[in-house]
N, C-alpha and C. Protein backbone atom coordinates (compact mmCIF):
# COMPACT_ATOMS: atom_id res chain seq x y z
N UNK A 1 93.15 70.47 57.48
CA UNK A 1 94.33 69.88 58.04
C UNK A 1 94.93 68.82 57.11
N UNK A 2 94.32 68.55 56.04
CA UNK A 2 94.68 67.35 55.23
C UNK A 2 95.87 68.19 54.43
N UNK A 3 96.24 69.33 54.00
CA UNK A 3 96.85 69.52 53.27
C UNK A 3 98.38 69.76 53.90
N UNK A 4 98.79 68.87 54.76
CA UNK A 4 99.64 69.65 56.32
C UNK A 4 100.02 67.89 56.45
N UNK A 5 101.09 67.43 56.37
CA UNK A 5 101.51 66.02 56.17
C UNK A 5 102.76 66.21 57.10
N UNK A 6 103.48 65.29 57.74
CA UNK A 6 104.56 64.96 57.64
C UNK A 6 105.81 63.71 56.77
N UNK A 7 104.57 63.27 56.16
CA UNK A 7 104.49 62.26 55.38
C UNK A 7 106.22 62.48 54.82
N UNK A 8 107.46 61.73 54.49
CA UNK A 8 108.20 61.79 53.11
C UNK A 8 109.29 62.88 54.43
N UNK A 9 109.45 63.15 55.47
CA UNK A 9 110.23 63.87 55.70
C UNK A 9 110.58 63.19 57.11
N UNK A 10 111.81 63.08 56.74
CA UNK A 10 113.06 61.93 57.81
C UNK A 10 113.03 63.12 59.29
N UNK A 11 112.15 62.82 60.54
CA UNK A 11 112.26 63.44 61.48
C UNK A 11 113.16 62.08 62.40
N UNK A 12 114.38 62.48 62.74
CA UNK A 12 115.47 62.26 63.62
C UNK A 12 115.90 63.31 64.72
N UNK A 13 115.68 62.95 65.81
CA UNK A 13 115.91 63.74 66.86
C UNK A 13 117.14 62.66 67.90
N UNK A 14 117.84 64.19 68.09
CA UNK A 14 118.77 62.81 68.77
C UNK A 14 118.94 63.66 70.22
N UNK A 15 117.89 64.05 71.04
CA UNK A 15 118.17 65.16 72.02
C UNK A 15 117.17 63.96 72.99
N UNK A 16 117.11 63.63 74.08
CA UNK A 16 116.39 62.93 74.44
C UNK A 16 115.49 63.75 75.14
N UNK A 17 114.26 63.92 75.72
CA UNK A 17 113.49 64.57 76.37
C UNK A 17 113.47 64.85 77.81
N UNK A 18 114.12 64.22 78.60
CA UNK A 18 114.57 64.05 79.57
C UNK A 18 115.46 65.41 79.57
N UNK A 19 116.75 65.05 78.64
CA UNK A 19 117.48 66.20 78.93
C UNK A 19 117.42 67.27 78.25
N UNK A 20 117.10 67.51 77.68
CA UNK A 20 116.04 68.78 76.95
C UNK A 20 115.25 69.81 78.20
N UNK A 21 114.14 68.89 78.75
CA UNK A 21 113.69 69.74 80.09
C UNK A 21 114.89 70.30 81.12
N UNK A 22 115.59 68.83 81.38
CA UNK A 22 116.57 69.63 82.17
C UNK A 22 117.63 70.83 81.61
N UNK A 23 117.86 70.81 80.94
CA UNK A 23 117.95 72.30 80.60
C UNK A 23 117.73 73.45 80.57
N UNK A 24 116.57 72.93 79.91
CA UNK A 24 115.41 74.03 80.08
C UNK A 24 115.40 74.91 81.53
N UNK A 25 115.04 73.89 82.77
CA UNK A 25 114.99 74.27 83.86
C UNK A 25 116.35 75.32 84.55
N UNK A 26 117.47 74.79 83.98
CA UNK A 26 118.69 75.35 84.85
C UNK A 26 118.55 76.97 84.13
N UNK A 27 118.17 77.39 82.52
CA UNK A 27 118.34 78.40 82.04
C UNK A 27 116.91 79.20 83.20
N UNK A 28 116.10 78.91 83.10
CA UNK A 28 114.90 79.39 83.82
C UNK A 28 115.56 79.54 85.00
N UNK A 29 115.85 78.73 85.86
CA UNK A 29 116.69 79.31 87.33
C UNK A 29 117.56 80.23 87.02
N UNK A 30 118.29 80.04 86.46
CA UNK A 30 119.38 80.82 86.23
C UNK A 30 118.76 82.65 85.84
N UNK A 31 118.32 82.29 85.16
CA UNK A 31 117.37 83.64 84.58
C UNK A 31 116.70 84.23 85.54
N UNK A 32 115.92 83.40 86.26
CA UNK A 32 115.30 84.11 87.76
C UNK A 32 116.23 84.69 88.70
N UNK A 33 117.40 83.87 88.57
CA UNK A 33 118.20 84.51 89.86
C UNK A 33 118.95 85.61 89.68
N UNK A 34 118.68 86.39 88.22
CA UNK A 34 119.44 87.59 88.26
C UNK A 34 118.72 88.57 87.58
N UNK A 35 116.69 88.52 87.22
CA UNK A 35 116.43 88.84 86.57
C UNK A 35 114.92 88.82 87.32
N UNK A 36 114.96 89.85 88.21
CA UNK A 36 113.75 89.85 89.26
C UNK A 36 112.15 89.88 88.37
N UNK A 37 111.08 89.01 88.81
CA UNK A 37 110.12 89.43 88.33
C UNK A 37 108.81 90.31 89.11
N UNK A 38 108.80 91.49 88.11
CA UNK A 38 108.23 92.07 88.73
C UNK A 38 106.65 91.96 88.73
N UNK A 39 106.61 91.83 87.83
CA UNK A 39 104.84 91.62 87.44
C UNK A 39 103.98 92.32 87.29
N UNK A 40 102.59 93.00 88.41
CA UNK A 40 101.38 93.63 87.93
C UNK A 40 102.01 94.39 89.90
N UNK A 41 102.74 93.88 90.69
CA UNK A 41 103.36 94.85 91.99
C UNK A 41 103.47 96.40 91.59
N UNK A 42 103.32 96.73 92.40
CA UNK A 42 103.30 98.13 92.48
C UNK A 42 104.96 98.40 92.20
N UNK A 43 106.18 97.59 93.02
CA UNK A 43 107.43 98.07 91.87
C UNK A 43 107.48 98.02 90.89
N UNK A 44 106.41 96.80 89.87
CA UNK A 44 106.22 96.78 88.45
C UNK A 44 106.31 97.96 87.95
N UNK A 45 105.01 98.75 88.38
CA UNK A 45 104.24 99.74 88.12
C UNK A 45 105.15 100.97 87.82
N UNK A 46 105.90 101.49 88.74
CA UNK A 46 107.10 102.36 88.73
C UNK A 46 107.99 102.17 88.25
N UNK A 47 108.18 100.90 87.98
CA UNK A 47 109.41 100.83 87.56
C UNK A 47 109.32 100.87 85.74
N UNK A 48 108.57 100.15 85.56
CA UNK A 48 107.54 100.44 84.32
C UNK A 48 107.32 101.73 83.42
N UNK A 49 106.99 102.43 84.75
CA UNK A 49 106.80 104.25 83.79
C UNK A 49 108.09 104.53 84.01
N UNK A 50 109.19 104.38 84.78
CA UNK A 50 110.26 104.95 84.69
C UNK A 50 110.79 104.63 83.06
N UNK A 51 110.61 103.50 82.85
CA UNK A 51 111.74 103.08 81.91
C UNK A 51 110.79 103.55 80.36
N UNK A 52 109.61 103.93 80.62
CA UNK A 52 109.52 104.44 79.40
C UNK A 52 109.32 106.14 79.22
N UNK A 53 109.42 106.53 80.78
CA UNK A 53 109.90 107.76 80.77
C UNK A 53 111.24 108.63 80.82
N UNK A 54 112.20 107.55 81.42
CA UNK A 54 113.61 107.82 81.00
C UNK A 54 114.45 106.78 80.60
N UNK A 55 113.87 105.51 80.56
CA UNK A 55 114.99 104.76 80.52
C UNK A 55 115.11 104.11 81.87
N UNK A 56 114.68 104.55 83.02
CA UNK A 56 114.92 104.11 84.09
C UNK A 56 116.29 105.16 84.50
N UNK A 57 117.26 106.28 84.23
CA UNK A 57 117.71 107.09 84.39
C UNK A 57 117.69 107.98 85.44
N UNK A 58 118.05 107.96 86.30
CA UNK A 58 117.70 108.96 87.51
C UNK A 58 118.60 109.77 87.29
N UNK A 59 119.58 110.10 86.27
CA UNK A 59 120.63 111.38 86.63
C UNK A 59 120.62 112.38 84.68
N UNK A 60 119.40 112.18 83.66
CA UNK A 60 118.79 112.00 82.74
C UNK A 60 118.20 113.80 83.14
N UNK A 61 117.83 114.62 81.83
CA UNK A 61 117.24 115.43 82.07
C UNK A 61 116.81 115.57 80.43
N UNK A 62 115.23 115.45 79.91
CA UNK A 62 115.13 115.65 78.51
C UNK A 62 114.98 117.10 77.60
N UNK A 63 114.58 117.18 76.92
CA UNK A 63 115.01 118.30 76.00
C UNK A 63 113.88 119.73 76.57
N UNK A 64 112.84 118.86 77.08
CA UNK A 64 112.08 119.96 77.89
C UNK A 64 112.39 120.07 78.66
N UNK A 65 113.39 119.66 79.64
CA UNK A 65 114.02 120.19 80.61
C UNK A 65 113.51 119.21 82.02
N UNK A 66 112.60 117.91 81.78
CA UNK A 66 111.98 117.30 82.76
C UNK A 66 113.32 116.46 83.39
N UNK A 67 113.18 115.99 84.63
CA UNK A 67 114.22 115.88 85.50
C UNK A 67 114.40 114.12 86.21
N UNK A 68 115.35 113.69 85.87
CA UNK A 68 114.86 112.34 86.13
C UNK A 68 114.68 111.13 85.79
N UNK A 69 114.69 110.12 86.45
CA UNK A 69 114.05 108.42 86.53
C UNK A 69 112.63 108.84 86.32
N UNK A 70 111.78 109.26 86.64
CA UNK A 70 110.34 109.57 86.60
C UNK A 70 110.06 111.15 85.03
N UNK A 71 111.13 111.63 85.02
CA UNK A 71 110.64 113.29 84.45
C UNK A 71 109.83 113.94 84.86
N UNK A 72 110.06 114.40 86.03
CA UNK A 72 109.47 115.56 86.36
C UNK A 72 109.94 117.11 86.43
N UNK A 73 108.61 117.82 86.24
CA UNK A 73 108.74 119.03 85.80
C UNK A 73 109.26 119.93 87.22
N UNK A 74 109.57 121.04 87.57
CA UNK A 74 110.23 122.12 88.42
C UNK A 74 108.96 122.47 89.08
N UNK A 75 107.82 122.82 88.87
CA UNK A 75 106.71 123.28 89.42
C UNK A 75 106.31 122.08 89.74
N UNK A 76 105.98 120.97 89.30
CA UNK A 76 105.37 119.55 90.14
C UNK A 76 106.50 119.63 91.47
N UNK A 77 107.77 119.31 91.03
CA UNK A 77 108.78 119.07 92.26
C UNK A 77 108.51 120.13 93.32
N UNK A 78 107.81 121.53 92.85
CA UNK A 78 107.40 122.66 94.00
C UNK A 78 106.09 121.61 94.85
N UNK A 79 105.19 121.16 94.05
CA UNK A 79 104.09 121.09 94.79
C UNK A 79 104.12 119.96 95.76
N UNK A 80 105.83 119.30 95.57
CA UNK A 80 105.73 118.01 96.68
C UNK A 80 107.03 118.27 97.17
N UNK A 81 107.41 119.89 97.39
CA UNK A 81 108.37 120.49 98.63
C UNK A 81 109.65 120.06 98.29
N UNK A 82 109.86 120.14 96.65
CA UNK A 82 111.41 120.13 96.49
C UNK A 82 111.99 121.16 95.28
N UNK A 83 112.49 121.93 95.98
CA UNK A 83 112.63 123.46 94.95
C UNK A 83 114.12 123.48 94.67
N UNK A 84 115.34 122.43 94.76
CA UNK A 84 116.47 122.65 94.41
C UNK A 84 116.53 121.67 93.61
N UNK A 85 116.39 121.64 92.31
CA UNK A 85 116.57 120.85 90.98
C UNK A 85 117.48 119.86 90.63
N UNK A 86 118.83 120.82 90.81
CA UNK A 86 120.02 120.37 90.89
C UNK A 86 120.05 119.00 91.93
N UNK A 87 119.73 119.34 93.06
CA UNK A 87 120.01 118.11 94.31
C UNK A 87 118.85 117.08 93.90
N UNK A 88 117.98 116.98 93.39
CA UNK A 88 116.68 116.40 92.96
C UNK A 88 117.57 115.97 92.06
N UNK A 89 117.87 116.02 90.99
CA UNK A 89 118.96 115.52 89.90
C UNK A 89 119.57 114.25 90.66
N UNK A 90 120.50 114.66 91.45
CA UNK A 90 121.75 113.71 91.97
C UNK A 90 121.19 112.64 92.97
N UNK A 91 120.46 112.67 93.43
CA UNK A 91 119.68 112.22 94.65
C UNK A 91 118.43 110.85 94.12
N UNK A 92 118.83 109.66 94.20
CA UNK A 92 118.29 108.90 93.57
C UNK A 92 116.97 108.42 94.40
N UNK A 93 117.36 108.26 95.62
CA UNK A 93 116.54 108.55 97.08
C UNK A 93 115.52 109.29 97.29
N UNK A 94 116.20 111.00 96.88
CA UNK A 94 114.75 111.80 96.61
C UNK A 94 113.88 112.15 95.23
N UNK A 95 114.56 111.34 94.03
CA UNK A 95 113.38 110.87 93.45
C UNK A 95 112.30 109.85 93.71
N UNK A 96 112.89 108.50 94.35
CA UNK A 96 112.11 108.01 94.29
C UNK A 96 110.93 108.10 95.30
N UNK A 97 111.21 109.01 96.46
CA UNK A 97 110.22 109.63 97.73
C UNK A 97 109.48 110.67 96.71
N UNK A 98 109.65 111.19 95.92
CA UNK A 98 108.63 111.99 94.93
C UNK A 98 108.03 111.48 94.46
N UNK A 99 108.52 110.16 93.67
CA UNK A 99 107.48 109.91 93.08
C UNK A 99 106.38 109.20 93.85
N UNK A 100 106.95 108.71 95.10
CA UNK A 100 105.55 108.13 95.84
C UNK A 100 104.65 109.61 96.38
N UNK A 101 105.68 110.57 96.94
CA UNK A 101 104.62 111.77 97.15
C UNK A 101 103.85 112.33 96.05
N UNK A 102 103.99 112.06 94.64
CA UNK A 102 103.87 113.02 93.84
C UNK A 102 102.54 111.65 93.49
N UNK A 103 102.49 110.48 93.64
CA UNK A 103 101.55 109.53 93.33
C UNK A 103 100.21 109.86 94.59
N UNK A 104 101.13 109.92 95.73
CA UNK A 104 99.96 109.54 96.57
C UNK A 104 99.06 110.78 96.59
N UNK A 105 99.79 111.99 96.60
CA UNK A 105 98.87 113.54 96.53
C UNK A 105 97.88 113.03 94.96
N UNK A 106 98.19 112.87 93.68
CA UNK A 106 97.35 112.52 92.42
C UNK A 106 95.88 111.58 93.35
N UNK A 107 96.61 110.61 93.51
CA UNK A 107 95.03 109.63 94.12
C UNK A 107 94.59 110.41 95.17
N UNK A 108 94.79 111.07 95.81
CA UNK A 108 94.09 112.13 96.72
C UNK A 108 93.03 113.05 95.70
N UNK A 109 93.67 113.46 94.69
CA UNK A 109 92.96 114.51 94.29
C UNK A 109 91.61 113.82 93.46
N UNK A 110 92.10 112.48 92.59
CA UNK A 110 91.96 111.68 91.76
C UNK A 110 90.80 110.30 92.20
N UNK A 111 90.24 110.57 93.94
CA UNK A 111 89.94 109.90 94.61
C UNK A 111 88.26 109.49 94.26
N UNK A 112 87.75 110.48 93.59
CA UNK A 112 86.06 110.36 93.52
C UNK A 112 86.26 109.64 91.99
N UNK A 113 87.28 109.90 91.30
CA UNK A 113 87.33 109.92 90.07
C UNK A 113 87.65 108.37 89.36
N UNK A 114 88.39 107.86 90.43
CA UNK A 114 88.54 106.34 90.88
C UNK A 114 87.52 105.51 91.00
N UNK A 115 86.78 105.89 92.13
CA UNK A 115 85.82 105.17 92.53
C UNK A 115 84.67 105.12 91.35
N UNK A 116 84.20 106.42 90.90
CA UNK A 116 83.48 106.60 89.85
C UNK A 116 83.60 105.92 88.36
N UNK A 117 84.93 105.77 88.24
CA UNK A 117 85.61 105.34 87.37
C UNK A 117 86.05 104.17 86.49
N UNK A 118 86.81 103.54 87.57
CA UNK A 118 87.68 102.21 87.22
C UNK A 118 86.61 101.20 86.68
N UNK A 119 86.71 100.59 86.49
CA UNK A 119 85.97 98.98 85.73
C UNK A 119 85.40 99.39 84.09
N UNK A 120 84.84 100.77 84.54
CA UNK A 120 84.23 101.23 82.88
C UNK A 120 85.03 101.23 81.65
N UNK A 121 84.84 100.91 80.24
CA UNK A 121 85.42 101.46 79.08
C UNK A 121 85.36 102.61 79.14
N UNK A 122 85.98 103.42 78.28
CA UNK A 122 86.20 104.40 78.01
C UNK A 122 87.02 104.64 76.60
N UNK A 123 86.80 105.29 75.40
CA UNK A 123 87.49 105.60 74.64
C UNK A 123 88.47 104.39 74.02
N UNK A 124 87.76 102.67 74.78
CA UNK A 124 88.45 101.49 74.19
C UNK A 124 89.30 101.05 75.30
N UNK A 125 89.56 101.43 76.45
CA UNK A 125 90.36 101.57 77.51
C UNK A 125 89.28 101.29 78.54
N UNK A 126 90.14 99.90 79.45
CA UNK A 126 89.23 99.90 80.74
C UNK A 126 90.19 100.49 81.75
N UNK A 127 89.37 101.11 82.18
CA UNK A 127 90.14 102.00 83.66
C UNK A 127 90.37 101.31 84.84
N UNK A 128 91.80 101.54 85.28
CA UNK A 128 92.10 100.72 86.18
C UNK A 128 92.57 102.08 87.21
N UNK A 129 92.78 101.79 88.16
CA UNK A 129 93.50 103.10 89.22
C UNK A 129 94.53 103.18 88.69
N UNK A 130 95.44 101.96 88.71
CA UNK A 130 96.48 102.16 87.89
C UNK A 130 97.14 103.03 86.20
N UNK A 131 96.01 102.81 85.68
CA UNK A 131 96.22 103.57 84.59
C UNK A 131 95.83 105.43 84.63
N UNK A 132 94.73 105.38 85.84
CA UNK A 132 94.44 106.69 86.27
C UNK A 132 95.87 107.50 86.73
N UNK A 133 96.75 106.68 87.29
CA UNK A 133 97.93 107.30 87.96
C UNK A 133 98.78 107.58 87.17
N UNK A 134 99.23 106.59 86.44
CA UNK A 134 100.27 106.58 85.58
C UNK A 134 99.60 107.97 84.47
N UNK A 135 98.45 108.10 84.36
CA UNK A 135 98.22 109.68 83.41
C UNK A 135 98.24 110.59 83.99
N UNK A 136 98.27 110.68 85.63
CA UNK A 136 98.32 111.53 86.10
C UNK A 136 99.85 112.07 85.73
N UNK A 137 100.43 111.21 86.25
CA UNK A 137 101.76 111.54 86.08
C UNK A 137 102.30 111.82 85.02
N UNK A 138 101.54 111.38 83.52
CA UNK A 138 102.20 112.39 82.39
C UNK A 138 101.29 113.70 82.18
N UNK A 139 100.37 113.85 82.88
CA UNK A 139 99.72 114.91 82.32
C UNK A 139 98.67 116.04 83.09
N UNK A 140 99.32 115.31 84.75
CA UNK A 140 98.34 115.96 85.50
C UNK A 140 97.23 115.48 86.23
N UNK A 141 96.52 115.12 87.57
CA UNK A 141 95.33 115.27 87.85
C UNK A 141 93.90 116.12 86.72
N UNK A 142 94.51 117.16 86.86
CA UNK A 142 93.22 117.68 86.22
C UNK A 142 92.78 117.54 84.66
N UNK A 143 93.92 117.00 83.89
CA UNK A 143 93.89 116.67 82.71
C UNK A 143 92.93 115.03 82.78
N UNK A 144 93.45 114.42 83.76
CA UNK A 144 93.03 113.18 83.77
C UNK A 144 91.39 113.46 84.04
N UNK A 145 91.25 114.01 84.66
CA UNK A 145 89.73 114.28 85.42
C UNK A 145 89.02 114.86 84.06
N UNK A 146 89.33 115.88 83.20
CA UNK A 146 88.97 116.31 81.96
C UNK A 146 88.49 114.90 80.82
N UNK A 147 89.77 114.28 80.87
CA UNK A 147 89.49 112.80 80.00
C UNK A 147 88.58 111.83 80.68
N UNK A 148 88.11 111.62 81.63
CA UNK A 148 87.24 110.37 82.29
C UNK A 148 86.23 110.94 82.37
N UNK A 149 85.69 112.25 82.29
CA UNK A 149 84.29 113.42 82.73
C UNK A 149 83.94 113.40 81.33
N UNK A 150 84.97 113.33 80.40
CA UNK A 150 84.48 114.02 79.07
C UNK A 150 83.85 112.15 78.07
N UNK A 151 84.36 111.09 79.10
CA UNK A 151 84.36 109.96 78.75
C UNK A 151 85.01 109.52 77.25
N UNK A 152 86.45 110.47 77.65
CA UNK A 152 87.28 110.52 76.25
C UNK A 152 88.06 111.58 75.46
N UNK A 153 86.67 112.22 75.51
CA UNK A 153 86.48 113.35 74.02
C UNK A 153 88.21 114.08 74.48
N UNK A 154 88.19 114.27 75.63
CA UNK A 154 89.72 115.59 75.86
C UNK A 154 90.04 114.78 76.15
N UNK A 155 91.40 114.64 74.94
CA UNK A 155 92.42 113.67 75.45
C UNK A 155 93.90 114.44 75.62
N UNK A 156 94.20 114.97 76.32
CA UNK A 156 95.69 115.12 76.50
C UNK A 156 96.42 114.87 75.71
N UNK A 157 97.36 114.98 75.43
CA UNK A 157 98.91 114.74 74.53
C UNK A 157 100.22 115.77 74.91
N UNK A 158 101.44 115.44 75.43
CA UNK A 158 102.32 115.92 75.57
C UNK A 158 103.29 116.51 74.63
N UNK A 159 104.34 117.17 74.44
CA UNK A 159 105.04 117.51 73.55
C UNK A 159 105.64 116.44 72.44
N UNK A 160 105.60 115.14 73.22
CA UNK A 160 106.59 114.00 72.79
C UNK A 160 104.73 113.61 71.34
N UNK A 161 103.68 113.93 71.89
CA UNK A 161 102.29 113.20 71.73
C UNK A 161 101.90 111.85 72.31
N UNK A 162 102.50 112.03 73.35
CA UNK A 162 101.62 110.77 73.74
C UNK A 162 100.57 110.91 75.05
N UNK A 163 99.76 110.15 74.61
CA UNK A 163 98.25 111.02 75.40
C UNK A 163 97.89 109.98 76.57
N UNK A 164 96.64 110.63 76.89
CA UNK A 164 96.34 109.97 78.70
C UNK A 164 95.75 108.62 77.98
N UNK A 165 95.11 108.48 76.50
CA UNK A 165 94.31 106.89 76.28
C UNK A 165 95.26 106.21 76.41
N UNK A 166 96.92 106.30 75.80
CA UNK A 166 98.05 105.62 75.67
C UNK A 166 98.09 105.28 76.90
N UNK A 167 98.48 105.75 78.15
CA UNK A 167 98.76 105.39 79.96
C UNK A 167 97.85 104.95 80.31
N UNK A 168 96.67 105.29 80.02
CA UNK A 168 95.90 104.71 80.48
C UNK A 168 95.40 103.58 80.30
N UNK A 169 96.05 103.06 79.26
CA UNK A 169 95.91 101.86 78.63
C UNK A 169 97.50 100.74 78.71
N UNK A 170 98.23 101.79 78.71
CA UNK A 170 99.88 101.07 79.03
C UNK A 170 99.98 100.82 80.14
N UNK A 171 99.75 101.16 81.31
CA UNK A 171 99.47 100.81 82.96
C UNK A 171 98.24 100.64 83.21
N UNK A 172 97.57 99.97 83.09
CA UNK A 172 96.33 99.59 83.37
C UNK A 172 96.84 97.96 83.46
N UNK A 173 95.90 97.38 85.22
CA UNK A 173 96.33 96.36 85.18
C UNK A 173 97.33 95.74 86.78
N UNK A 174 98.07 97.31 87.11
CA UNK A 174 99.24 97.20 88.10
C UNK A 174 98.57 97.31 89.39
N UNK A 175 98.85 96.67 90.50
CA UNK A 175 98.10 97.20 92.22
C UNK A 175 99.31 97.85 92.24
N UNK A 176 98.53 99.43 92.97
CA UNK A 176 98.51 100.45 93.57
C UNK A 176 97.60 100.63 94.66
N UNK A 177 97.10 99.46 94.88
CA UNK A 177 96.26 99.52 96.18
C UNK A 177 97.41 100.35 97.63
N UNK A 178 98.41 99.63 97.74
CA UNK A 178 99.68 100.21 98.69
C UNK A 178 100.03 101.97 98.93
N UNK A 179 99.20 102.36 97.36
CA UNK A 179 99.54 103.89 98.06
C UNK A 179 98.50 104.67 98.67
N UNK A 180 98.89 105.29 99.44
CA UNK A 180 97.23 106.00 100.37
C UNK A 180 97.38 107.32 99.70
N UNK A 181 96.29 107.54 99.53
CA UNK A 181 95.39 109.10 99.18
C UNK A 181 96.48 109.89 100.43
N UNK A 182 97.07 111.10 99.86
CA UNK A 182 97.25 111.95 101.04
C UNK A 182 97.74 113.76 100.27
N UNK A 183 96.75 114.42 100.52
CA UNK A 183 96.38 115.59 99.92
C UNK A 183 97.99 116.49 100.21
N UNK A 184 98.30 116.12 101.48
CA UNK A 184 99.47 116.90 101.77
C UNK A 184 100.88 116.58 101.23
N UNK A 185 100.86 115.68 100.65
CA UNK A 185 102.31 114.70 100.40
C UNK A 185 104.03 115.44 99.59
N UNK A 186 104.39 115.08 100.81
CA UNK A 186 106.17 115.60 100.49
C UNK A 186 106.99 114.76 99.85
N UNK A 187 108.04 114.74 99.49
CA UNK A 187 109.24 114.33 99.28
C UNK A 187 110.44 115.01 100.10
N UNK A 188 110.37 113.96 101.61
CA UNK A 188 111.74 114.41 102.50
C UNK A 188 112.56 113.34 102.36
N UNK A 189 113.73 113.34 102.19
CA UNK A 189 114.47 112.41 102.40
C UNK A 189 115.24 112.13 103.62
């Protein structure tokens, strides 16, 4: 630390400290009041994979043809009872009832795999439910179940390459305690 002086250099401040904080404070209010925080909440969470799955875009469709604020595929949207694409497109409402059906059926399936699961490393990654979900959702239940059984070794990767260690490590962290396991789960609006 000796080589680290202020010695020889004219420090003049003419801001008083007083009003410095207060400043400070009004930009911070100000900033809160139009700039919600979301945090480690479960809207975090969604809102989170949306925006690095579309942008946050609900009317968005990418080059593979995935559909959406979330991107989802035509056969997922079958397995949570929504087979008209087009109206799934326009319908900002019945994306976002998918993606809670399309979450809560995953932790249904995803349920032993959780419990078994979460707190451990893995592949450098601690498993959270949260991060279990969020891979579900790029890559499947059963892909996910492949990567936590194999304690790694099969790792998924999508067309774009980005794999279940990435989600599982980019959402890891969020409560999802709020969504219930439910094997049957729709998207009605």
């Amino acid at each position: 630390m000796t080589k680290y002086s202020t010695d020889g250099l004219e420090l003049n401040f003419t801001v008083s400290k007083d009003l410095a904080s207060a400043d400070i404070e009004t930009k911070k209010d100000d900033f809160n009041e139009y700039a919600p925080v979301l945090g480690n909440s479960f809207t975090g969470f969604k809102e989170a994979l949306a925006f690095k799955e579309s942008r946050g875009n609900y009317f968005t469709v990418n080059t593979l043809g995935y559909l959406g604020k979330y991107q989802f595929g035509a056969e997922t949207l079958k397995m949570i009872g929504v087979y008209n694409p087009q109206v799934f497109l326009q319908s900002p409402k019945l994306q976002e009832k998918a993606f809670l059906a399309n979450t809560s059926r995953n932790k249904w399936i995803l349920r032993k795999d959780i419990k078994r699961f979460v707190g451990k490393q893995i592949a450098g990654v601690k498993i959270t439910e949260s991060g279990i979900l969020a891979a579900a959702h790029l890559a499947g239940p059963g892909s996910v179940k492949k990567f936590l059984r194999s304690y790694g070794k099969t790792n998924f990767s999508d067309a774009y390459g980005t794999t279940i260690r990435y989600y599982m490590k980019k959402f890891s962290g969020y409560d999802t305690s709020s969504i219930e396991a439910n094997k049957k789960a729709k998207a009605r609006v």
